[in-house]
Protein backbone atom coordinates (compact mmCIF):
# COMPACT_ATOMS: atom_id res chain seq x y z
CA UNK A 1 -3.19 -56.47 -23.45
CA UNK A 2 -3.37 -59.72 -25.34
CA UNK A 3 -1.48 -62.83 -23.31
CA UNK A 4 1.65 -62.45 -21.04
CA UNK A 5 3.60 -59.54 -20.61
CA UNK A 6 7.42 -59.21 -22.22
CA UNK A 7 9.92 -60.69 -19.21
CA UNK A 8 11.88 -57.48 -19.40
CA UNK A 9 8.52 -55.57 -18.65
CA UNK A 10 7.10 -57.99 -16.07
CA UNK A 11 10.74 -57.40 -14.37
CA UNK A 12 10.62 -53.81 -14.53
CA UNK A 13 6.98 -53.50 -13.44
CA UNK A 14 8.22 -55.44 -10.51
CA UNK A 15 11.18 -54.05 -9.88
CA UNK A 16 9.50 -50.44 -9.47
CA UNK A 17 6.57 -51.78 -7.30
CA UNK A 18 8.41 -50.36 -4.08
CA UNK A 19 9.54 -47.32 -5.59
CA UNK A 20 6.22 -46.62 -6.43
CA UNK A 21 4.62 -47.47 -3.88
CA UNK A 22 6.32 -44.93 -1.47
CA UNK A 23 6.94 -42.13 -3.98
CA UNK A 24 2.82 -42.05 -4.09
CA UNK A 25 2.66 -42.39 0.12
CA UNK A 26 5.38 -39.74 0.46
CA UNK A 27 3.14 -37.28 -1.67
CA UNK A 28 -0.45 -38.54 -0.17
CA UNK A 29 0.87 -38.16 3.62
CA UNK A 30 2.15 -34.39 2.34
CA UNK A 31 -1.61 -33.63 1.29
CA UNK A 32 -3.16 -35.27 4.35
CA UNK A 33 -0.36 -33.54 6.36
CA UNK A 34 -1.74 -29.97 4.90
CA UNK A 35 -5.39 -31.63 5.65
CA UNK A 36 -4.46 -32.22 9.71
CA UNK A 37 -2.67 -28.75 9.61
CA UNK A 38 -5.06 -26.38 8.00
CA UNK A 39 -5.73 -23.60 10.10
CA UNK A 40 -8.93 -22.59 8.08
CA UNK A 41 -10.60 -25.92 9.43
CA UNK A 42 -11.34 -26.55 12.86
CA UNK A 43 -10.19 -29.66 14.87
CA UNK A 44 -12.62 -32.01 14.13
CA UNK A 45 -13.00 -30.90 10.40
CA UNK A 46 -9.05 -31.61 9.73
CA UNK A 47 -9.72 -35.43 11.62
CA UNK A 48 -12.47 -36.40 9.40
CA UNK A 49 -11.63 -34.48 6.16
CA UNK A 50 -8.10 -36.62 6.98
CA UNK A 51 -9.64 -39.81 8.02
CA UNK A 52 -12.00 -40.39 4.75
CA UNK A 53 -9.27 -39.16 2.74
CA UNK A 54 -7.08 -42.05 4.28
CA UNK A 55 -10.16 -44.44 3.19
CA UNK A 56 -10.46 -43.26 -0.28
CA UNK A 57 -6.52 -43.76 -0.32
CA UNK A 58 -6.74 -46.99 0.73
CA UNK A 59 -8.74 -48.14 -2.10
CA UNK A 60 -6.72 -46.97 -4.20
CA UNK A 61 -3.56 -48.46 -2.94
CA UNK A 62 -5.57 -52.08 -2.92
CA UNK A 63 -6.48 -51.48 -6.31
CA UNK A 64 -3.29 -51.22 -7.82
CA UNK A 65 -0.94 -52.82 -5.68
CA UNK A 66 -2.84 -55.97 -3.89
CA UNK A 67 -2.57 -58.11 -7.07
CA UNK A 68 0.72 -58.12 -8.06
CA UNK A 69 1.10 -61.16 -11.10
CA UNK A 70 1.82 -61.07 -14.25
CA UNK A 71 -1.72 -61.58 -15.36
CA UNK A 72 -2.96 -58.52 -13.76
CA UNK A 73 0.32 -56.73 -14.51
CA UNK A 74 -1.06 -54.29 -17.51
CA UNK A 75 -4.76 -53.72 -15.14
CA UNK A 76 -2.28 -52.52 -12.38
CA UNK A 77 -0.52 -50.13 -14.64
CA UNK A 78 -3.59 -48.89 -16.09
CA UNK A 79 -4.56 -48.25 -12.46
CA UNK A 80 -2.06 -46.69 -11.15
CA UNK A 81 -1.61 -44.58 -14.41
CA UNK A 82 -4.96 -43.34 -13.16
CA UNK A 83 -4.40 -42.54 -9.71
CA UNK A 84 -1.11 -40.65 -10.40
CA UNK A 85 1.08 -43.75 -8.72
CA UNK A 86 2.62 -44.81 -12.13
CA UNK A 87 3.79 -41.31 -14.10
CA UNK A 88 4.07 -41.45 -17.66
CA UNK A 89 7.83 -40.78 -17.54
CA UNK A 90 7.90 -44.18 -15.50
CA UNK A 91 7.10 -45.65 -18.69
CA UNK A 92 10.80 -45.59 -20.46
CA UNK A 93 11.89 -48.24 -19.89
CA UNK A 94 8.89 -50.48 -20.45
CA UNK A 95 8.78 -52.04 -24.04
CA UNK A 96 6.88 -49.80 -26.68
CA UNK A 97 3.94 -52.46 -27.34
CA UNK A 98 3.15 -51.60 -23.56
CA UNK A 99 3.78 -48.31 -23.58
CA UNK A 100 1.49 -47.34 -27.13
CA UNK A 101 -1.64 -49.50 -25.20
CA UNK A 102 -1.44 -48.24 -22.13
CA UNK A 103 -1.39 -44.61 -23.47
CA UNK A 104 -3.86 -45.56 -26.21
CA UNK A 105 -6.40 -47.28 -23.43
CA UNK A 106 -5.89 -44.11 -21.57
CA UNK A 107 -6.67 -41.69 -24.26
CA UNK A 108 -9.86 -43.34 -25.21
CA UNK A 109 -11.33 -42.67 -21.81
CA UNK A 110 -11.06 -38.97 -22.04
């Protein structure tokens, strides 16, 4: 994205940071839940299968949400498009600039 981002997006993006944010954790701690609670691994399995999923998970979350300006605004998006934290239908409201580069930046990496 070339220079600043639209005020109305920069407000949404920022405005939805939180909701993000825990709509993500809400699903993640539901698959490491199932992780800590599946009966077809043993004890030990379900700690460590949990505990590097938490560390891969925590990447992720510093990734897209530990730089929160307006310069690294579109990055973050693109991130958490990525990861599954940003949904395409989150992308309504955003102006349609934003919305036809992010979808075009994500296409070309298939």
């Amino acid at each position: 994205m070339n220079g600043k981002p639209k005020e109305s997006d920069w407000k949404q993006y920022s405005d939805m940071i939180e909701l993000l944010k825990e709509r993500y954790l809400k699903e993640t701690n539901q698959r490491l839940s199932a992780i800590l609670t599946d009966v077809d691994r043993s004890a030990t399995d379900q700690f460590w299968d949990t505990f590097n999923e938490m560390k891969k998970e925590k990447k992720v979350l510093q990734e897209c949400l530990d730089r929160h300006s307006r310069s690294y605004m579109y990055l973050s998006m693109l991130l958490m498009l990525r990861h599954g934290m940003l949904k395409e239908k989150d992308l309504s409201g955003f102006s349609e600039e934003l919305r036809e580069q992010l979808t075009t930046h994500l296409k070309m990496e298939l």
